[in-house]
N, C-alpha and C. Protein backbone atom coordinates (compact mmCIF):
# COMPACT_ATOMS: atom_id res chain seq x y z
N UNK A 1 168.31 183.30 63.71
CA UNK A 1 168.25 183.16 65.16
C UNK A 1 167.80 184.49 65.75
N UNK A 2 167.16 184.33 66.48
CA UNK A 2 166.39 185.77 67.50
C UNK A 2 166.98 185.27 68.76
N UNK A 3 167.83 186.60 69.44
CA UNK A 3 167.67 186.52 70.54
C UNK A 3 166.73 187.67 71.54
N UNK A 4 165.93 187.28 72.89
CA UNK A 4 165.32 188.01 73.17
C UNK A 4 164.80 187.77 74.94
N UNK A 5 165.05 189.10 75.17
CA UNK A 5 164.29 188.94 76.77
C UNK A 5 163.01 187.89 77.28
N UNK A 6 163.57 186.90 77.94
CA UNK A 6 162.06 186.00 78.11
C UNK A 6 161.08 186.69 79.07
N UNK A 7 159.74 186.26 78.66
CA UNK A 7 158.75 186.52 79.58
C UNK A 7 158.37 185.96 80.54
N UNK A 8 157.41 185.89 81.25
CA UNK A 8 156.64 184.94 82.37
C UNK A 8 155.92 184.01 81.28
N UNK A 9 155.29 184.23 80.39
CA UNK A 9 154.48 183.69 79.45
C UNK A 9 156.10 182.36 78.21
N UNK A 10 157.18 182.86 78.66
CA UNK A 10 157.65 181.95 78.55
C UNK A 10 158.29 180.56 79.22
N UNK A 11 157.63 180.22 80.55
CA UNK A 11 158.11 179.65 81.40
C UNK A 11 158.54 178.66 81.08
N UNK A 12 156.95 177.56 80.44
CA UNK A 12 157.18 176.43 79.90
C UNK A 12 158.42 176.04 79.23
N UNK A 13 158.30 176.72 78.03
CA UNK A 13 159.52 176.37 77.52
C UNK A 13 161.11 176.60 78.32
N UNK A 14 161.24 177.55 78.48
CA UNK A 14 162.48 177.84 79.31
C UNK A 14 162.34 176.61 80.17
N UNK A 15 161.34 175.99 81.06
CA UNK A 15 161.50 174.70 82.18
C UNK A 15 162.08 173.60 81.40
N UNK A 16 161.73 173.80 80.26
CA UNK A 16 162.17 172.45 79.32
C UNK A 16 163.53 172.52 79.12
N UNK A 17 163.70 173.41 78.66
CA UNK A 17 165.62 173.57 78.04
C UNK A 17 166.03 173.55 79.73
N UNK A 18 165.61 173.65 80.51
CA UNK A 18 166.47 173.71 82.26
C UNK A 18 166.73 172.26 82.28
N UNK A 19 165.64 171.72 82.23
CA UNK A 19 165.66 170.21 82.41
C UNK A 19 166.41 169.29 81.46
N UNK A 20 166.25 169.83 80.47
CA UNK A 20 167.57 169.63 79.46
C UNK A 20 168.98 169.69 80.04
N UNK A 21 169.25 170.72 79.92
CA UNK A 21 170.91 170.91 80.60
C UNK A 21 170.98 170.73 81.60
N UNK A 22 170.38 170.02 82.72
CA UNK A 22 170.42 169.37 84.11
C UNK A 22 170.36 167.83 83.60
N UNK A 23 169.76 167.35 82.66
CA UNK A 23 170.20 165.37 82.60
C UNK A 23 171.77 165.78 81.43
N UNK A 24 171.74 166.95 80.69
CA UNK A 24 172.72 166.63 79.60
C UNK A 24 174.13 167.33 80.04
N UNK A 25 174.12 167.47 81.12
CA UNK A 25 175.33 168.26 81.36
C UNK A 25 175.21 168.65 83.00
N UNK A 26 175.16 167.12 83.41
CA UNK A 26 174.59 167.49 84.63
C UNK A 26 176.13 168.09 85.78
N UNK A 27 176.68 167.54 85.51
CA UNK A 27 178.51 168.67 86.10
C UNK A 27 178.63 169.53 85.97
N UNK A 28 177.64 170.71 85.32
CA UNK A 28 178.22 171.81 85.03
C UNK A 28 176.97 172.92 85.85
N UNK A 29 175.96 172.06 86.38
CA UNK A 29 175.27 173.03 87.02
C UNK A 29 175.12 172.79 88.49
N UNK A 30 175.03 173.70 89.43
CA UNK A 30 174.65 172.77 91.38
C UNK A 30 173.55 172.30 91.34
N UNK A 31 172.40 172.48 90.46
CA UNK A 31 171.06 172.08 90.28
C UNK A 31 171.53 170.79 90.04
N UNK A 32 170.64 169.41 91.24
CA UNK A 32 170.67 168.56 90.19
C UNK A 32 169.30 168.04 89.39
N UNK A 33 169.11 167.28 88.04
CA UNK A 33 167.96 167.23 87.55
C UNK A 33 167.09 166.89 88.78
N UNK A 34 167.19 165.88 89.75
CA UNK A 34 166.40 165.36 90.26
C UNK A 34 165.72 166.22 91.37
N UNK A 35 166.66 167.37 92.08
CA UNK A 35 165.94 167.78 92.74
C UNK A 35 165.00 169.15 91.73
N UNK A 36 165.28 169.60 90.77
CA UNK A 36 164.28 170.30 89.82
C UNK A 36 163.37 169.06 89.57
N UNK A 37 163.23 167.98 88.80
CA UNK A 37 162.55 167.80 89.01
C UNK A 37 161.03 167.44 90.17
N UNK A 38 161.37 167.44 91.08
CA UNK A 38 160.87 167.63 92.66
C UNK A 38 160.03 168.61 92.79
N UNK A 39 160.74 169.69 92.23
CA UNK A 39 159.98 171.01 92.96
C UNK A 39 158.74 171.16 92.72
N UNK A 40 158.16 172.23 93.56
CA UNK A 40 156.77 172.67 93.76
C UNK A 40 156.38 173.34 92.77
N UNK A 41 155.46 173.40 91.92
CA UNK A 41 154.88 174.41 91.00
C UNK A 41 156.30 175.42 90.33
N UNK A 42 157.27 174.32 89.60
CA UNK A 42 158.55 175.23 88.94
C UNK A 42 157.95 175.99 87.64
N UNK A 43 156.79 175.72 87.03
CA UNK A 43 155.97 177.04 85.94
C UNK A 43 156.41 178.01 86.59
N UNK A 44 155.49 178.62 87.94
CA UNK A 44 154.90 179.38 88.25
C UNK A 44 156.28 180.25 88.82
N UNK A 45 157.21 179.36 89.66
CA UNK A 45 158.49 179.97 89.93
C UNK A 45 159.20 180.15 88.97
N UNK A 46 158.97 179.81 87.91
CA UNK A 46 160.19 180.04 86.78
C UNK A 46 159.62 181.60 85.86
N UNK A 47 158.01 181.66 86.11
CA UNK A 47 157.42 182.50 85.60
C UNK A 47 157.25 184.22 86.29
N UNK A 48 157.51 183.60 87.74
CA UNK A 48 158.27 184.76 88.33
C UNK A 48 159.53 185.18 88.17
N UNK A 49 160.27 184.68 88.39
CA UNK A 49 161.98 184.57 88.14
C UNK A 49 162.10 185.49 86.96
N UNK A 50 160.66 185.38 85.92
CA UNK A 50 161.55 185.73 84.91
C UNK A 50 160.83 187.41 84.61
N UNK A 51 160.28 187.79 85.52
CA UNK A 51 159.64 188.95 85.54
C UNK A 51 160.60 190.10 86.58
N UNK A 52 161.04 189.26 87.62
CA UNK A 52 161.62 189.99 88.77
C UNK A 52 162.65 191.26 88.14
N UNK A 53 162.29 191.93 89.03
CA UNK A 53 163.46 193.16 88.55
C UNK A 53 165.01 193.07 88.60
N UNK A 54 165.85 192.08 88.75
CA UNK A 54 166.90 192.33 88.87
C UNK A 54 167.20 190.75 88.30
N UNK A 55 166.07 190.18 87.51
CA UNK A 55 166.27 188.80 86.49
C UNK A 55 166.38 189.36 85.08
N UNK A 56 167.18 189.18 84.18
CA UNK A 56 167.54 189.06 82.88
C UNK A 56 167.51 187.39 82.06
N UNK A 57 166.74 186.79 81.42
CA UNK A 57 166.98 185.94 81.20
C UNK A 57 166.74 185.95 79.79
N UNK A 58 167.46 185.51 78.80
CA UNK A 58 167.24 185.78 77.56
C UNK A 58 167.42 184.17 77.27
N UNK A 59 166.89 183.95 75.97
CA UNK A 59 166.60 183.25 75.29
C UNK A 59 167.16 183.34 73.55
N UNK A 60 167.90 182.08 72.41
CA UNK A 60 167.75 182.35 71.51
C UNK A 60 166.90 181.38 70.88
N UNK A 61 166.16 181.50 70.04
CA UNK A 61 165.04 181.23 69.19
C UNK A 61 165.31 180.74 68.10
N UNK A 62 165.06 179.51 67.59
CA UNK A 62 164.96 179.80 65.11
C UNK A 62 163.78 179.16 65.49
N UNK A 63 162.76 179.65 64.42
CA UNK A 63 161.51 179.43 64.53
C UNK A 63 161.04 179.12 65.40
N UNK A 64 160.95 179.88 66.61
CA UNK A 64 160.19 179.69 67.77
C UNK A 64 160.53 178.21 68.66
N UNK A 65 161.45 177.77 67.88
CA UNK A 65 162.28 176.84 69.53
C UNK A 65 163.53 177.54 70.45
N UNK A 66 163.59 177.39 71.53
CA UNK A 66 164.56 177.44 72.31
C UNK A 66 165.85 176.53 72.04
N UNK A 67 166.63 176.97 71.39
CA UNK A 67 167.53 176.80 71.69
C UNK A 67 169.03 177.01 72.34
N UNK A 68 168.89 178.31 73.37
CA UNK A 68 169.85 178.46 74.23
C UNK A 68 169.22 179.28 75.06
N UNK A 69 169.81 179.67 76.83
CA UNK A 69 169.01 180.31 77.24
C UNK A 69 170.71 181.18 78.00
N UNK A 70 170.74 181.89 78.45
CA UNK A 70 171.64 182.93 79.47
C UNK A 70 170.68 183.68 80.42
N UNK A 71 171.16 183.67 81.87
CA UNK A 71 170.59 184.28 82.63
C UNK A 71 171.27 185.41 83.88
N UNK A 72 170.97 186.96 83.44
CA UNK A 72 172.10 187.91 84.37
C UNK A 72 171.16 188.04 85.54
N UNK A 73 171.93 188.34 86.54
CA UNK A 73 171.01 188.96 87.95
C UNK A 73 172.04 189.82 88.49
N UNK A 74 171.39 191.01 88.86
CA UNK A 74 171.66 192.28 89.32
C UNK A 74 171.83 191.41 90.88
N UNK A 75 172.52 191.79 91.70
CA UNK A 75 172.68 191.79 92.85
C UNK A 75 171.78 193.15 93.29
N UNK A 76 170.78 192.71 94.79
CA UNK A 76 169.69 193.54 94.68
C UNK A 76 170.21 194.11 95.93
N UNK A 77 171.21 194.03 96.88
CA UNK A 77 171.65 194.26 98.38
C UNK A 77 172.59 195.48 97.98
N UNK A 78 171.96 197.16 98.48
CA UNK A 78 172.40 198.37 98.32
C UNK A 78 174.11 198.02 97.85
N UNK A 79 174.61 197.66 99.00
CA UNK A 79 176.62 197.63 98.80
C UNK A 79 176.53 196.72 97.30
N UNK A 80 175.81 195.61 97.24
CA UNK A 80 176.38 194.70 96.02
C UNK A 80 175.72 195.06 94.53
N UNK A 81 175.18 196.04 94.68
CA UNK A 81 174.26 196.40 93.10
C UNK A 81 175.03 196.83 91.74
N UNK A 82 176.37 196.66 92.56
CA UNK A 82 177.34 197.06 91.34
C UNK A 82 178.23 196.03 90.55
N UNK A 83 177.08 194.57 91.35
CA UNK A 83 177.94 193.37 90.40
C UNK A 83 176.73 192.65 90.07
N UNK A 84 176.95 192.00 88.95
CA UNK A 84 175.45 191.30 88.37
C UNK A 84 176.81 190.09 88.35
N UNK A 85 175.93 188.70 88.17
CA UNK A 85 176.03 187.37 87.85
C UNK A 85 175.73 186.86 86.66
N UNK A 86 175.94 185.80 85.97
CA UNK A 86 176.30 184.84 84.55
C UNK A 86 175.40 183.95 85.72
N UNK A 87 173.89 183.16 85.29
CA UNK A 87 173.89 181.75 85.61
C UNK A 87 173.07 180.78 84.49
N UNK A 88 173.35 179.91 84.78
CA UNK A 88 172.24 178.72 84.08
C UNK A 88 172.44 178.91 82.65
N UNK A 89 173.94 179.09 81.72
CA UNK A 89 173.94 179.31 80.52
C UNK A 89 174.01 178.16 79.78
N UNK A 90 173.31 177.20 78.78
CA UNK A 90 173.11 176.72 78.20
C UNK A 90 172.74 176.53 76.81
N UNK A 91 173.33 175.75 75.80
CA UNK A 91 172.80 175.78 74.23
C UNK A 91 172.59 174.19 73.88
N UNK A 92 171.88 174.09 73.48
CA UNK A 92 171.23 172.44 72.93
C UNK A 92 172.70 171.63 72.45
N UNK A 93 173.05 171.05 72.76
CA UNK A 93 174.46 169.85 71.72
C UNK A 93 173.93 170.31 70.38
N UNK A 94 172.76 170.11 69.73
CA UNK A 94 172.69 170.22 68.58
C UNK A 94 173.26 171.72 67.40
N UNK A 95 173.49 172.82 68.30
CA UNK A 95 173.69 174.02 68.37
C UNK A 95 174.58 174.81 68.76
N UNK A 96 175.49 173.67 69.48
CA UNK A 96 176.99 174.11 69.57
C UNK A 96 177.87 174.25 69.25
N UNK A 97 178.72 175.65 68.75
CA UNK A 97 179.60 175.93 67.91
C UNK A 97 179.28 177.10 66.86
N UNK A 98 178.40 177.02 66.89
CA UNK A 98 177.19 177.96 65.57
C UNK A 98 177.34 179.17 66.43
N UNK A 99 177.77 179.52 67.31
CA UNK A 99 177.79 181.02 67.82
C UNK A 99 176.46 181.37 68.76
N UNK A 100 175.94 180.63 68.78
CA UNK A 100 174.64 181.05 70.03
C UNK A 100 175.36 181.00 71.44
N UNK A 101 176.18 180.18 71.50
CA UNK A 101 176.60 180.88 73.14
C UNK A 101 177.00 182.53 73.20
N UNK A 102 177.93 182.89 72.07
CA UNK A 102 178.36 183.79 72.25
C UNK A 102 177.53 185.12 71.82
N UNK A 103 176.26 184.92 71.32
CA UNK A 103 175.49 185.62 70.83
C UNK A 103 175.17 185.97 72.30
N UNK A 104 174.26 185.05 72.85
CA UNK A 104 173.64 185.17 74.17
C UNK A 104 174.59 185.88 75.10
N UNK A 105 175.76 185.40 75.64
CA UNK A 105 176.63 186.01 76.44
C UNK A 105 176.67 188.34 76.31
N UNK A 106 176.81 187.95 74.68
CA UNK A 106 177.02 189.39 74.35
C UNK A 106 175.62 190.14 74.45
N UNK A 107 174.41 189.52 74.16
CA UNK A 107 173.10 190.30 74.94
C UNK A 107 173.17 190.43 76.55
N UNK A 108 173.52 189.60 77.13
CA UNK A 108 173.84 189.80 78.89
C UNK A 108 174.62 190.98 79.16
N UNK A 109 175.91 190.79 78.33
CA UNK A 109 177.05 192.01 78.89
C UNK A 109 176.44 193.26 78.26
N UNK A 110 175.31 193.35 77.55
CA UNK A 110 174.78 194.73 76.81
C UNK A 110 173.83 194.88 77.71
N UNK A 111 173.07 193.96 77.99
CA UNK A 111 171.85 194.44 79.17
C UNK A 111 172.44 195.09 80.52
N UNK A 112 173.92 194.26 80.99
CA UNK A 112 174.35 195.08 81.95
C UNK A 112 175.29 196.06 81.75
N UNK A 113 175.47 196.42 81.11
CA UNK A 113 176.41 197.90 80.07
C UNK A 113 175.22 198.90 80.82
N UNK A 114 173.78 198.75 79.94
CA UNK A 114 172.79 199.43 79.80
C UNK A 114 172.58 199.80 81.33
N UNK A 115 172.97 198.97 82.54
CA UNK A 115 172.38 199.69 83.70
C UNK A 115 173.20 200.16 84.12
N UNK A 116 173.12 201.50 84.34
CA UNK A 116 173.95 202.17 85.17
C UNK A 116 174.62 201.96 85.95
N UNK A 117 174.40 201.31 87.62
CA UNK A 117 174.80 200.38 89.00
C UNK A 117 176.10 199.41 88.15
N UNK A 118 175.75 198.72 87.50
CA UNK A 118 176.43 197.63 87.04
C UNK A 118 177.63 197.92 86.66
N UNK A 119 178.79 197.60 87.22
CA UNK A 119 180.18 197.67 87.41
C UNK A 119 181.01 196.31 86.74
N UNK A 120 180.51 195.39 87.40
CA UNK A 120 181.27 194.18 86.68
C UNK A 120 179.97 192.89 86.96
N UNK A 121 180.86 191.81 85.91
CA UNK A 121 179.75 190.74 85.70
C UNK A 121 180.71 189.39 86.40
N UNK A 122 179.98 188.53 87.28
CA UNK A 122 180.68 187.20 87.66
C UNK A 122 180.70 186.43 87.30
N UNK A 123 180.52 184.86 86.91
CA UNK A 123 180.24 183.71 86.56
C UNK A 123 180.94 182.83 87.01
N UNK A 124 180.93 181.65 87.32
CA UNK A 124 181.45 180.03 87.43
C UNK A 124 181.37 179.36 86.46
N UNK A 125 182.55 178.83 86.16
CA UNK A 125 182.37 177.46 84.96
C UNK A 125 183.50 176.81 85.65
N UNK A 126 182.93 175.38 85.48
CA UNK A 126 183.74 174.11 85.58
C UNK A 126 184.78 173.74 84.49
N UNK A 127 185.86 173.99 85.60
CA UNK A 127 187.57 174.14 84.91
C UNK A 127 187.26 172.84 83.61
N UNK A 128 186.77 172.03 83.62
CA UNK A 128 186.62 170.91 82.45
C UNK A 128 185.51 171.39 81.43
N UNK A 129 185.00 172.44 81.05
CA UNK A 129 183.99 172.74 79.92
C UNK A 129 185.09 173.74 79.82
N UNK A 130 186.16 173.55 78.75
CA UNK A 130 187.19 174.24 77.93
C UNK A 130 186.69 175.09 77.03
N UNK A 131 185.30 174.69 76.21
CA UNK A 131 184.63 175.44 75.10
C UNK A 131 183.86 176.82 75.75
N UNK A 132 183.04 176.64 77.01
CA UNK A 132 182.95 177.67 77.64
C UNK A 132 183.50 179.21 77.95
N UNK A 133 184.67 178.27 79.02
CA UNK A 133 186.07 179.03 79.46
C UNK A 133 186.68 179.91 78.10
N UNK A 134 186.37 179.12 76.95
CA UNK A 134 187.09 180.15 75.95
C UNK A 134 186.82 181.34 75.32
N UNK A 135 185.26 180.90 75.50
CA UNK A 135 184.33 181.45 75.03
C UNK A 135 184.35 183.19 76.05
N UNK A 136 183.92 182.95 77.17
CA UNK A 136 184.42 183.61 78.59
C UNK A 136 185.62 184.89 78.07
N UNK A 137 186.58 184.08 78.08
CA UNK A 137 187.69 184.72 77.77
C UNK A 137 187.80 185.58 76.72
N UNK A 138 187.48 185.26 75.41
CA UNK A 138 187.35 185.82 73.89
C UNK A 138 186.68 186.89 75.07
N UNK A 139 185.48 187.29 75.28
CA UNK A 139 184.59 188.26 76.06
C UNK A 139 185.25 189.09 76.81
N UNK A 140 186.15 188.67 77.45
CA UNK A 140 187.06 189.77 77.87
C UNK A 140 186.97 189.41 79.52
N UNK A 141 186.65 187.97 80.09
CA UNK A 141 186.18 187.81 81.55
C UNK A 141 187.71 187.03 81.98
N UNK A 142 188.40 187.69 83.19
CA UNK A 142 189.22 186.78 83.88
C UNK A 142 189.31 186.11 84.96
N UNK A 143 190.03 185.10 85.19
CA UNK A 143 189.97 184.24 86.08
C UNK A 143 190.20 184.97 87.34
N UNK A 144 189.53 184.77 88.61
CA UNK A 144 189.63 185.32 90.07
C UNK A 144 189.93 184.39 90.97
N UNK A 145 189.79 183.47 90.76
CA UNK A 145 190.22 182.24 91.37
C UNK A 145 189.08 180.86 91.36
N UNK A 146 189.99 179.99 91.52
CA UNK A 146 189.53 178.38 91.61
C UNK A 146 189.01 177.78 92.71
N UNK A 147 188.42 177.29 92.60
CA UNK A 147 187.62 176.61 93.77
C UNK A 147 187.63 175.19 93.34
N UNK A 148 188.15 174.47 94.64
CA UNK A 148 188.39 172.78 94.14
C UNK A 148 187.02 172.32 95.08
N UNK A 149 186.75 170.76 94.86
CA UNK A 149 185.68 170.56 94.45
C UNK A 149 184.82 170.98 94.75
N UNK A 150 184.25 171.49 93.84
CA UNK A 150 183.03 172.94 94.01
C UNK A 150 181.77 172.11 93.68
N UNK A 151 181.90 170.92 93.11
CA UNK A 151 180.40 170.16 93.05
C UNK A 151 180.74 168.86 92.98
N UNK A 152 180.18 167.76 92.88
CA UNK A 152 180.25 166.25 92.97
C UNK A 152 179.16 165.75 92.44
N UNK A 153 179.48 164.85 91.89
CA UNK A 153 178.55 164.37 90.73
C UNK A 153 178.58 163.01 90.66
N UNK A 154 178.14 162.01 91.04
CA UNK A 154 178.50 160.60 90.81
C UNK A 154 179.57 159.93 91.18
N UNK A 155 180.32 160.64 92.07
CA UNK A 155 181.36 160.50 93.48
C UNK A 155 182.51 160.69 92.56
N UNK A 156 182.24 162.04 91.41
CA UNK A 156 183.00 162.83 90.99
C UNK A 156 183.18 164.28 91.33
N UNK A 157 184.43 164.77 91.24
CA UNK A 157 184.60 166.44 91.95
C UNK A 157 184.81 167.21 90.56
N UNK A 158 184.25 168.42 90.78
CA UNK A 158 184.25 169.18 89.52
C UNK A 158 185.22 170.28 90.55
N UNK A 159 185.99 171.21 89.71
CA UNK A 159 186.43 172.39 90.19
C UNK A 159 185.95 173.12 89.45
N UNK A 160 185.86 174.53 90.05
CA UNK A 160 184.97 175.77 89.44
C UNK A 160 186.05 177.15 89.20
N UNK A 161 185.79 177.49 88.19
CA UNK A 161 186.52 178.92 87.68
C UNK A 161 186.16 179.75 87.91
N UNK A 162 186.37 180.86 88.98
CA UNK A 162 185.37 181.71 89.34
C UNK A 162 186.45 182.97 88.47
N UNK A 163 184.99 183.59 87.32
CA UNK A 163 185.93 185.01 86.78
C UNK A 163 184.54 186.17 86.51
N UNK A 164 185.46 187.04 85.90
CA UNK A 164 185.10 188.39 86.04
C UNK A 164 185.03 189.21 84.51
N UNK A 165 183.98 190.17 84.43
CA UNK A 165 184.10 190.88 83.60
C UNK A 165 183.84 192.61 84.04
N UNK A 166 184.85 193.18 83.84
CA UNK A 166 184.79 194.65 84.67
C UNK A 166 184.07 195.12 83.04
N UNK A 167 183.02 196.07 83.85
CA UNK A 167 182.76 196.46 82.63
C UNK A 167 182.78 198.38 82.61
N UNK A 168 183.73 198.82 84.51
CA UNK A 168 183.90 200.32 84.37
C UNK A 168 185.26 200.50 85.25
């Protein structure tokens, strides 16, 4: 498995694994598939996104498929540059358990180690993805508080775990 900083030149693929974990796990993201699928020219935005200066989006690889993606963002607003974000983390069903979440997670918390500004890391997960949350935790991230229904899904309520990783 390779993990590695995506490019703009990786859009395509990265759009694919998005669209993936938006029909396969559609509770666990605010995206829903349908309105990604909708959007305007999502290549070209996804191909920016992944160039921007304060986007981290990594990718892990076996032979050149995607199979997981993690994405950090620097908060770019002077007061907030000292907290980066966890979003859109995903690994194929086929690939879960094998340690690629936690591979990926631990390239994020090293990319934001590496920047100076970067103080602590945030994320949301939905109190019902237990394998996540544990995952989270092993990492060293704690809970800051809960948020009840934080999304709805099929005139279902998800609650959200909002936690933390101090990293100074």
């Amino acid at each position: 498995m390779n993990i590695r900083l995506l490019q703009s030149n990786d859009a395509e693929i990265y759009w694919q694994i998005r669209l993936e974990a938006l029909q396969k796990n559609p509770e666990a993201f605010a995206t829903s598939y349908e309105e990604a699928k909708n959007r305007k020219n999502p290549i070209g935005r996804v191909a920016s996104n992944l160039i921007d200066t304060y986007n981290f989006t990594f990718g892990a690889l076996i032979d050149g498929e995607l199979i997981g993606v993690i994405t950090l963002i620097q908060e770019s607003a002077l007061k907030l540059r000292h907290r980066a974000s966890i979003f859109a983390m995903y690994v194929t069903p086929k690939m879960r358990g094998a340690g690629v979440g936690q591979a990926l997670l631990s390239e994020a918390i090293k990319k934001a180690q590496s920047i100076e500004t970067i103080e602590k890391i945030n994320l949301s997960v939905v109190t019902t993805n237990k394998e996540a949350k544990e995952l989270y935790i092993k990492c060293g991230f704690q809970t800051f508080g809960v948020e009840e229904k934080a999304l709805v899904y099929q005139d279902n309520y998800y609650n959200e775990e909002h936690m933390a990783l101090f990293l100074k």
